[in-house]
PDB file of N, CA and C in Angstrom:
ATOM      1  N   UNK A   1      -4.018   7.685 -10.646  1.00  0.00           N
ATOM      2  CA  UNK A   1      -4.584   7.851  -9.324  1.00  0.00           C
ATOM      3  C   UNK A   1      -5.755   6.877  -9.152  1.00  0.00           C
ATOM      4  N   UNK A   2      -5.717   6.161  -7.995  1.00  0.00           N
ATOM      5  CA  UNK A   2      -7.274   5.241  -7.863  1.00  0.00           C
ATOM      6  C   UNK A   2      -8.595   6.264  -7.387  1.00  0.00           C
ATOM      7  N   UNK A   3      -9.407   5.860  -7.941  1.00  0.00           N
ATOM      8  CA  UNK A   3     -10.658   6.682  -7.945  1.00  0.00           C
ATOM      9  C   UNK A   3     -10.809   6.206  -6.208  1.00  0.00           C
ATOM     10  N   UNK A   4     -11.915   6.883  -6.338  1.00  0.00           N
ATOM     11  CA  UNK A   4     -12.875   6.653  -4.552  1.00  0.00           C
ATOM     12  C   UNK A   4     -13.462   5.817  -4.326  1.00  0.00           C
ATOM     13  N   UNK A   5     -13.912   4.877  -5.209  1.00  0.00           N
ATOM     14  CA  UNK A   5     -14.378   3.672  -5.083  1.00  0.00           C
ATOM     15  C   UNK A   5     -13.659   2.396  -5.341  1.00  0.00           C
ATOM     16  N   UNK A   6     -12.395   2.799  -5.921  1.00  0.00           N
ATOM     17  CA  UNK A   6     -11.490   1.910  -5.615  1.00  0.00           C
ATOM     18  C   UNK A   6     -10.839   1.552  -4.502  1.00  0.00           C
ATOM     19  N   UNK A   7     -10.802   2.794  -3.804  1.00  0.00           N
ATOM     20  CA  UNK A   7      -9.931   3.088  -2.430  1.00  0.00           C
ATOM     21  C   UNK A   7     -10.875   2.910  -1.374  1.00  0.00           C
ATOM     22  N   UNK A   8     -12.214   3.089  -1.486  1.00  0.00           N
ATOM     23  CA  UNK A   8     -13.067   2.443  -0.252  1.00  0.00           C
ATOM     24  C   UNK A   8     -13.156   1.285  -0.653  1.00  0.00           C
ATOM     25  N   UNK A   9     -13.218   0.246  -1.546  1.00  0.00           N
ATOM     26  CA  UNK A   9     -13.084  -1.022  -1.735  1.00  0.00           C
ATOM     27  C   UNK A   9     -11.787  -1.539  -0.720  1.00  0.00           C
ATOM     28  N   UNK A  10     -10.721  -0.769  -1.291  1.00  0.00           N
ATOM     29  CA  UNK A  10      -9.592  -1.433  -0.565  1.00  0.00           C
ATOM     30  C   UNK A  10      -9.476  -1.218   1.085  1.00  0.00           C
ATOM     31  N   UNK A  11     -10.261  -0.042   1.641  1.00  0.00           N
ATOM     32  CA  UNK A  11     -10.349   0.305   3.225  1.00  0.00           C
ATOM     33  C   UNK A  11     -11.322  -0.993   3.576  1.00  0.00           C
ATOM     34  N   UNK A  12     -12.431  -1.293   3.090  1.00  0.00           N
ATOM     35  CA  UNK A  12     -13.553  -1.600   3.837  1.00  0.00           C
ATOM     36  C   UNK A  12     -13.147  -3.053   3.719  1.00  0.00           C
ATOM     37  N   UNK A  13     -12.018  -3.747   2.845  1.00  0.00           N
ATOM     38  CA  UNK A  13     -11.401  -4.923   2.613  1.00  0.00           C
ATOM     39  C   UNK A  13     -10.590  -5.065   4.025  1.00  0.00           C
ATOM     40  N   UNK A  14      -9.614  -3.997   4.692  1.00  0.00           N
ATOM     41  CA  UNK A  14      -8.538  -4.620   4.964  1.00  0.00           C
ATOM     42  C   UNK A  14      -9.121  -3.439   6.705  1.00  0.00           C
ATOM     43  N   UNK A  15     -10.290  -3.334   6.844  1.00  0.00           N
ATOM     44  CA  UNK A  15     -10.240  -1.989   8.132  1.00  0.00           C
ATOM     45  C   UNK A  15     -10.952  -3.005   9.657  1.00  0.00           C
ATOM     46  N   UNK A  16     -10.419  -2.650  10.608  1.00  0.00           N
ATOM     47  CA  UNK A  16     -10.420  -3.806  11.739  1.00  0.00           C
ATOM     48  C   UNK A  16     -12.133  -3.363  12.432  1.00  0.00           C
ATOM     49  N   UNK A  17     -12.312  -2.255  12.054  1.00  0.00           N
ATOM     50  CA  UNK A  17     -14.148  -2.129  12.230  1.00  0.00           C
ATOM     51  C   UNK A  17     -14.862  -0.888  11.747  1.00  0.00           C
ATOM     52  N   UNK A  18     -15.508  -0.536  11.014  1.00  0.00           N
ATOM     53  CA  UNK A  18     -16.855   0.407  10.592  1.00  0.00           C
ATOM     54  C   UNK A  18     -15.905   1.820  10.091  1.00  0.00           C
ATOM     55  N   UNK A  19     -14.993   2.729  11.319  1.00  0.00           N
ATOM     56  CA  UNK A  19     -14.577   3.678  11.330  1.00  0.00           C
ATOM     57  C   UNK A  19     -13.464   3.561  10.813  1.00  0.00           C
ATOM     58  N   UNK A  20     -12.875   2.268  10.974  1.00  0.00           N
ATOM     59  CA  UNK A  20     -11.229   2.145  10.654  1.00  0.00           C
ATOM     60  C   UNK A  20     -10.643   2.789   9.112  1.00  0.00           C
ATOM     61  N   UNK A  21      -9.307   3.906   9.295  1.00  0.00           N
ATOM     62  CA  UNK A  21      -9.015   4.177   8.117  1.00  0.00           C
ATOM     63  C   UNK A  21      -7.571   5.010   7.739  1.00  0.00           C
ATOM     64  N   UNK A  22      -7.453   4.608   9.543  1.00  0.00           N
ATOM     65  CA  UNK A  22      -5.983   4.521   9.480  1.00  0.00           C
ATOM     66  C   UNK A  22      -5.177   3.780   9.653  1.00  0.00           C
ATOM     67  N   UNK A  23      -5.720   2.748  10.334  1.00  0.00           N
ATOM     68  CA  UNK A  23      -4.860   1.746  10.815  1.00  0.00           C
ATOM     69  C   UNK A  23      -3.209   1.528   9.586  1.00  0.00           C
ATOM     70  N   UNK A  24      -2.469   0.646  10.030  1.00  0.00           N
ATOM     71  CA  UNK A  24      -0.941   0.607   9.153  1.00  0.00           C
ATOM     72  C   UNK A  24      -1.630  -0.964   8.322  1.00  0.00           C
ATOM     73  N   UNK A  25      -2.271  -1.555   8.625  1.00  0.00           N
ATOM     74  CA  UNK A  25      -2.972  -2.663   7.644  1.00  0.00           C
ATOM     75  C   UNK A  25      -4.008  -1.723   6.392  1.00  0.00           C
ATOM     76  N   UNK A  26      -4.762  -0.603   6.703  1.00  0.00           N
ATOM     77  CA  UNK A  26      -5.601   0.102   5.451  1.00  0.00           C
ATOM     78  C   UNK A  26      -4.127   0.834   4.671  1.00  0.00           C
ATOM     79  N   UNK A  27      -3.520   1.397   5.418  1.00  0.00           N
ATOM     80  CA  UNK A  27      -2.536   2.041   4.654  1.00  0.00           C
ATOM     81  C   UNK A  27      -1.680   1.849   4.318  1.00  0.00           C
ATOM     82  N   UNK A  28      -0.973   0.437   4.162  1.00  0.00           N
ATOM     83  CA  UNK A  28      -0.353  -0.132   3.782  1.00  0.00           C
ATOM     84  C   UNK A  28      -1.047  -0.853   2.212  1.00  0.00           C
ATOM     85  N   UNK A  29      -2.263  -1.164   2.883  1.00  0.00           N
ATOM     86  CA  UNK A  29      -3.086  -1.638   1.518  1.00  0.00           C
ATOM     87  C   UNK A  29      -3.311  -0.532   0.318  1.00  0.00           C
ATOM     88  N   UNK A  30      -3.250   0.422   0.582  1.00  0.00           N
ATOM     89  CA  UNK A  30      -3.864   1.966   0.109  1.00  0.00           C
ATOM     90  C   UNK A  30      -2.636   2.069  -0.805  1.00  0.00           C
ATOM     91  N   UNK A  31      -1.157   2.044  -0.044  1.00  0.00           N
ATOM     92  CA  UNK A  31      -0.138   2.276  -0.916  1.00  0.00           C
ATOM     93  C   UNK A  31       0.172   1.252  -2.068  1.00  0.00           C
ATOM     94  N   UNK A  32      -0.020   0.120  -1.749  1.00  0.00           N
ATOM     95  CA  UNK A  32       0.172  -0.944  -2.694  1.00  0.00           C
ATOM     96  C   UNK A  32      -0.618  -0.754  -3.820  1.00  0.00           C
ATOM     97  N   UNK A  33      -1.620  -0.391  -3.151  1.00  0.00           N
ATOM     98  CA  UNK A  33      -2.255   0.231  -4.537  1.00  0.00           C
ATOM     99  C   UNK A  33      -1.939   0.978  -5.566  1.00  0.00           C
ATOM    100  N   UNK A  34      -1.854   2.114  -4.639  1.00  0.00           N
ATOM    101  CA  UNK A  34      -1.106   2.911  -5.428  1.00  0.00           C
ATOM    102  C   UNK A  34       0.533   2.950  -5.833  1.00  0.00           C
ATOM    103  N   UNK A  35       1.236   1.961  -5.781  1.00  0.00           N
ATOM    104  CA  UNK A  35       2.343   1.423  -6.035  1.00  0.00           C
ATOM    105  C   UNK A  35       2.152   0.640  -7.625  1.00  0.00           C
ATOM    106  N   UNK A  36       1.438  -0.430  -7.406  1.00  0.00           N
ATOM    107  CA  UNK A  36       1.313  -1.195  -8.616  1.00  0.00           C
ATOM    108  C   UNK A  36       0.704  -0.446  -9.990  1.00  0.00           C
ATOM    109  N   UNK A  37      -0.018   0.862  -9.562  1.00  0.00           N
ATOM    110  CA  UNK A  37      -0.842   1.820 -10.335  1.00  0.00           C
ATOM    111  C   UNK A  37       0.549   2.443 -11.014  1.00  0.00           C
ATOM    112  N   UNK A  38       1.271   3.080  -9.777  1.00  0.00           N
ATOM    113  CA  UNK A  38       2.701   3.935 -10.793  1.00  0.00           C
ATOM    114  C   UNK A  38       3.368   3.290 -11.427  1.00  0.00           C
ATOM    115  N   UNK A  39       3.583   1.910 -10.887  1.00  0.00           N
ATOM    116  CA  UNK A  39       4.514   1.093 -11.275  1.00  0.00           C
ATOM    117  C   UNK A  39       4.004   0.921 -13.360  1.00  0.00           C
ATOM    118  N   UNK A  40       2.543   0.554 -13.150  1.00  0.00           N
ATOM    119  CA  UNK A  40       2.226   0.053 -14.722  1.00  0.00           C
ATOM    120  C   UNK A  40       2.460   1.327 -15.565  1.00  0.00           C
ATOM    121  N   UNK A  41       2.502   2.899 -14.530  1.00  0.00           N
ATOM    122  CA  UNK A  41       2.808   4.072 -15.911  1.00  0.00           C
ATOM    123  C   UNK A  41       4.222   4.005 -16.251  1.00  0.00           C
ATOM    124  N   UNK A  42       4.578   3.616 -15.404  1.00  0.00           N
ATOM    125  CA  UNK A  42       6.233   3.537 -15.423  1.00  0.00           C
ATOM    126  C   UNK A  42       7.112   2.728 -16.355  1.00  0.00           C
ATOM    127  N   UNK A  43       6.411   1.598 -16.351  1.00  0.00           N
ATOM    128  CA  UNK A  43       6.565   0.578 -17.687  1.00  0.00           C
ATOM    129  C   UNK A  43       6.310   1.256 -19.279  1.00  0.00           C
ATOM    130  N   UNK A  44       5.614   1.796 -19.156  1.00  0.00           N
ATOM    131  CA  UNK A  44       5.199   3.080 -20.602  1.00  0.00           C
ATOM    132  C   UNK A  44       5.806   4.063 -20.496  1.00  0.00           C
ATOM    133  N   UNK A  45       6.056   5.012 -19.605  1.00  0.00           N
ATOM    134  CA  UNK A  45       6.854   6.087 -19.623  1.00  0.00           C
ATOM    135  C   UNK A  45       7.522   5.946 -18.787  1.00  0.00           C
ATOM    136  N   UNK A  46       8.726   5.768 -19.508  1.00  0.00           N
ATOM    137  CA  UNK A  46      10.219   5.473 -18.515  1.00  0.00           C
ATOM    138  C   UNK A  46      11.030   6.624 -18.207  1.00  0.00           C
ATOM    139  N   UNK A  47      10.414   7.624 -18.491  1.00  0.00           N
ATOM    140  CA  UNK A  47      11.350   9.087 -18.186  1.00  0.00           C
ATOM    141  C   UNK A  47      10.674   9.738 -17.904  1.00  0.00           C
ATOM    142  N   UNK A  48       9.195   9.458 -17.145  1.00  0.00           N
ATOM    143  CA  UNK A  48       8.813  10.398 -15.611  1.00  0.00           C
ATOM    144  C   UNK A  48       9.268  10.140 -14.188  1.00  0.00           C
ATOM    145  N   UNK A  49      10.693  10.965 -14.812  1.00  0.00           N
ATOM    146  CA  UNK A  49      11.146  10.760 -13.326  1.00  0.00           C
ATOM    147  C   UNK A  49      10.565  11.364 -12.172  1.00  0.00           C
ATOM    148  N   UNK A  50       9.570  12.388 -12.304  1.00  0.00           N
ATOM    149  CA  UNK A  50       8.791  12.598 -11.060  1.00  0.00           C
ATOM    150  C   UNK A  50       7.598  11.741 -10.612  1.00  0.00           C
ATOM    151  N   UNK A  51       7.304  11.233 -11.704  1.00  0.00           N
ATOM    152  CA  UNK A  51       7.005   9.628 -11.005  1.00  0.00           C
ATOM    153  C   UNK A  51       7.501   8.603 -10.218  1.00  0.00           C
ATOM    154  N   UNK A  52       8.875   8.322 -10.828  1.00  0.00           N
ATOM    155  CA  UNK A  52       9.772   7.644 -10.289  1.00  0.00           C
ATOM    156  C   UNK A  52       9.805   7.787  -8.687  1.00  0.00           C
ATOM    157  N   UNK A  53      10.421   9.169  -8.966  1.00  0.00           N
ATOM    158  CA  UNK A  53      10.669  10.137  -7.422  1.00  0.00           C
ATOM    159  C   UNK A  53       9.624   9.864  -6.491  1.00  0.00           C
ATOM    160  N   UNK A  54       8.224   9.897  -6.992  1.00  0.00           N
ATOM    161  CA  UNK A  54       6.355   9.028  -5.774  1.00  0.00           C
ATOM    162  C   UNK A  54       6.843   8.022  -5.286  1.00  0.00           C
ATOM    163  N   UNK A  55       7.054   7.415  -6.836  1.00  0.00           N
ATOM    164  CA  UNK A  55       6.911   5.737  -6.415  1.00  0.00           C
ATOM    165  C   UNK A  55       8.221   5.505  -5.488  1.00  0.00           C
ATOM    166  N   UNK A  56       8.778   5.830  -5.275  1.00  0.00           N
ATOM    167  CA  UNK A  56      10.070   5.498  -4.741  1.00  0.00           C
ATOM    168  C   UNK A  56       9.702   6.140  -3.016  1.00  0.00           C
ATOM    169  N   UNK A  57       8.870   7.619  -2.614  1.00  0.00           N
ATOM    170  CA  UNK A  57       8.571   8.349  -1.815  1.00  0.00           C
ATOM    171  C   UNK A  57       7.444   7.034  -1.542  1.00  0.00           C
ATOM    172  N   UNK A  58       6.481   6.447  -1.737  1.00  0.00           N
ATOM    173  CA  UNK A  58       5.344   5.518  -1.270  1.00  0.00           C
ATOM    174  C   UNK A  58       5.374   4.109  -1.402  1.00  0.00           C
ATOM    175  N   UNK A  59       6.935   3.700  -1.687  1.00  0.00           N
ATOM    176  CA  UNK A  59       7.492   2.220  -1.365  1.00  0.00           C
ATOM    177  C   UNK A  59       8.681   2.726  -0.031  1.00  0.00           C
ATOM    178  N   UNK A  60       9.061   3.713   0.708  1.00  0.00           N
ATOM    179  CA  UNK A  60       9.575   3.972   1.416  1.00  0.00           C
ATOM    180  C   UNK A  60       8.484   3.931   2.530  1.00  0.00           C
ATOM    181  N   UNK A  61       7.507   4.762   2.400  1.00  0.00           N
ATOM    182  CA  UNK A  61       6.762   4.862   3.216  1.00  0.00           C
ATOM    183  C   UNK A  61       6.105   3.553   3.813  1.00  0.00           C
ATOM    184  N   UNK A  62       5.258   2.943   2.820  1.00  0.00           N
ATOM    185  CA  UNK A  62       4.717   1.640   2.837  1.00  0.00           C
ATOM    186  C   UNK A  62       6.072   0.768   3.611  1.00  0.00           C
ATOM    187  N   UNK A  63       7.222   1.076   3.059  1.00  0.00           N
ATOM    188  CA  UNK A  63       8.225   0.180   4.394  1.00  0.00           C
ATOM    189  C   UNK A  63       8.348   0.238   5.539  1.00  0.00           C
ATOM    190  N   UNK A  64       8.513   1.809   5.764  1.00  0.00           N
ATOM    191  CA  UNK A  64       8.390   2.136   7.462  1.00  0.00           C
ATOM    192  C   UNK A  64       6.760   1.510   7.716  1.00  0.00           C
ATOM    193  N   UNK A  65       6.018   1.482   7.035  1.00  0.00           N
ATOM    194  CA  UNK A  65       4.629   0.723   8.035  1.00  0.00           C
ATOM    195  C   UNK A  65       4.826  -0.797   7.971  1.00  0.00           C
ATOM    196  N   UNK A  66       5.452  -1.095   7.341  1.00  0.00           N
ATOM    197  CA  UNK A  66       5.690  -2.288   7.361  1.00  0.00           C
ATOM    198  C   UNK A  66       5.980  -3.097   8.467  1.00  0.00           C
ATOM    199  N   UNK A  67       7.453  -2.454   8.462  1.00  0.00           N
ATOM    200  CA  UNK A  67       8.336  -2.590   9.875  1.00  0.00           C
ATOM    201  C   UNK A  67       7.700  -2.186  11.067  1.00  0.00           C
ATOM    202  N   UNK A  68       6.755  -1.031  11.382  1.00  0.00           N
ATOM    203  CA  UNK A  68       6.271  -0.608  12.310  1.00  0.00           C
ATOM    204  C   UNK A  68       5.185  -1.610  12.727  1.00  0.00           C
ATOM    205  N   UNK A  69       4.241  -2.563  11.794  1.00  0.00           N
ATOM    206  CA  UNK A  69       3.150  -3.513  11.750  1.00  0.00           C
ATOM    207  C   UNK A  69       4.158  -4.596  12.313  1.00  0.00           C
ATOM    208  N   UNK A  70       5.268  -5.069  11.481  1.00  0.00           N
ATOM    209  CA  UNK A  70       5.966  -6.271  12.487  1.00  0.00           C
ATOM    210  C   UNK A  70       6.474  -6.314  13.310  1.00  0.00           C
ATOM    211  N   UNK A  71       6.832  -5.165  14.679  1.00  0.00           N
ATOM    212  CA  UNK A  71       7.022  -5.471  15.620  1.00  0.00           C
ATOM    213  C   UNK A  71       5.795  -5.071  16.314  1.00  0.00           C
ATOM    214  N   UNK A  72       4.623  -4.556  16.231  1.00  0.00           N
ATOM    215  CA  UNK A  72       3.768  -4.392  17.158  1.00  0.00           C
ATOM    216  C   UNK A  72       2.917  -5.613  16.816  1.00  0.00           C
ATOM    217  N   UNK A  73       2.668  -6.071  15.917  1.00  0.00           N
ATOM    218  CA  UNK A  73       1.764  -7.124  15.416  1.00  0.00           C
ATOM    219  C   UNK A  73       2.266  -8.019  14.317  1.00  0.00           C
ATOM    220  N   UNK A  74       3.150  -9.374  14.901  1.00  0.00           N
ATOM    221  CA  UNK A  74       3.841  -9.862  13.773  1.00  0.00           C
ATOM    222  C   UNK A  74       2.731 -11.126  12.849  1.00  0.00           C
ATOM    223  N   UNK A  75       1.478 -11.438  13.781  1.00  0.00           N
ATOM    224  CA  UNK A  75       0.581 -11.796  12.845  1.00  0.00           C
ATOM    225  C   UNK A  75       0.109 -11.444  12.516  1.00  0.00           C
ATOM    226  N   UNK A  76      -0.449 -10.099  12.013  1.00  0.00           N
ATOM    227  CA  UNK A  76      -1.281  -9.371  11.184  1.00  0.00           C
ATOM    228  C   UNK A  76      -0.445  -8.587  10.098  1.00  0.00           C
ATOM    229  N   UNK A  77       1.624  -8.617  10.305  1.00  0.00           N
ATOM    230  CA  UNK A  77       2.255  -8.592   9.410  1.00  0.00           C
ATOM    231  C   UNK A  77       1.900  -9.453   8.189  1.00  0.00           C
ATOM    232  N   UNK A  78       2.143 -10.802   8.794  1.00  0.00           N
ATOM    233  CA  UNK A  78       2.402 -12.143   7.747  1.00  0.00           C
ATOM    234  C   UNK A  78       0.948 -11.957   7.294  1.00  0.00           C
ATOM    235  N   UNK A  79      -0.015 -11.942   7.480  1.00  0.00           N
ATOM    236  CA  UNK A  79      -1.522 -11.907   7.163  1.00  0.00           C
ATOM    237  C   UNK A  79      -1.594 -11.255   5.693  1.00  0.00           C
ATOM    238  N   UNK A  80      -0.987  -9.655   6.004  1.00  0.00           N
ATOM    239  CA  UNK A  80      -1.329  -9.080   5.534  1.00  0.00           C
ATOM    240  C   UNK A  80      -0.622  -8.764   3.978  1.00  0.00           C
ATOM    241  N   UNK A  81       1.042  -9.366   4.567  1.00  0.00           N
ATOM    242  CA  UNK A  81       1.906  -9.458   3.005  1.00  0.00           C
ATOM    243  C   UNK A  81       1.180 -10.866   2.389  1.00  0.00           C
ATOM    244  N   UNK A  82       0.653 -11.887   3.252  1.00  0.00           N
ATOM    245  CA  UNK A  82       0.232 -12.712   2.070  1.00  0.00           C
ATOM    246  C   UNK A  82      -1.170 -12.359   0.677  1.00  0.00           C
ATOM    247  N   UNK A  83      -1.634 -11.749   1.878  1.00  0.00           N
ATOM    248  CA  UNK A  83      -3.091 -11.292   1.018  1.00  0.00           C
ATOM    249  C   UNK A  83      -2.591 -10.253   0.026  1.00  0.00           C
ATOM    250  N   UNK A  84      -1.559  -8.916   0.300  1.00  0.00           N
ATOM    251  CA  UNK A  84      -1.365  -8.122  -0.918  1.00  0.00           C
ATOM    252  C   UNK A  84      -0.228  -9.048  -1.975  1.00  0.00           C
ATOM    253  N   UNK A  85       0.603 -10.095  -1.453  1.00  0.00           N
ATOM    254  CA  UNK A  85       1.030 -10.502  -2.749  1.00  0.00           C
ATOM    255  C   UNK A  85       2.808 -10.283  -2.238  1.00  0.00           C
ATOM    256  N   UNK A  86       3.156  -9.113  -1.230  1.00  0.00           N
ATOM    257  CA  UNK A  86       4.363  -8.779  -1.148  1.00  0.00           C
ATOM    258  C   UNK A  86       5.359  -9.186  -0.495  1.00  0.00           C
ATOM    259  N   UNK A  87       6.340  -8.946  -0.540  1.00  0.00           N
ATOM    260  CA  UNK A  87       7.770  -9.446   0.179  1.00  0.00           C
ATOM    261  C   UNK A  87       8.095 -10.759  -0.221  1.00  0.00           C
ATOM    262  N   UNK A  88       7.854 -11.189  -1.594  1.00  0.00           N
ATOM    263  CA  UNK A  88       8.299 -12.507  -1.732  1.00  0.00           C
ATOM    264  C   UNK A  88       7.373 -13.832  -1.728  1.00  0.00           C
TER     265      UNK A  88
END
């Protein structure tokens, strides 16, 4: 799990002003986080499959915002997969 100061690092990185902390750019960032986090237990323990079962539940999710960020805002899509690293 990322601590609280990891996760306000990553809001106050990616939030469009002061209050922002929902936007689909923080929470998209939020999941990646926590994506690459399950992902490294996962590499060590390969038979928590209720891990599996998250990570799989918060790379679904993180997709629907995905898709939902590129048609309402297709430059702050591309912005935003370049800065986390994703889609290639």
């Amino acid at each position: 799990m990322i601590d609280k100061q990891e996760k306000k690092e990553i809001v106050n990185k990616h939030q469009k002003h002061t209050t922002d902390t929902g936007s689909p750019e923080v929470q998209v960032a939020v999941y990646t986080a926590r994506i690459k986090e399950i992902s490294g237990h996962l590499s060590t323990n390969k038979k928590d499959f209720s891990a599996l079962r998250g990570l799989q539940k918060l790379v679904s999710m993180r997709k629907k915002l995905l898709s939902y960020l590129n048609k309402r805002n297709s430059d702050s899509y591309k912005k935003l997969i370049q800065e986390l690293g994703i889609r290639g």
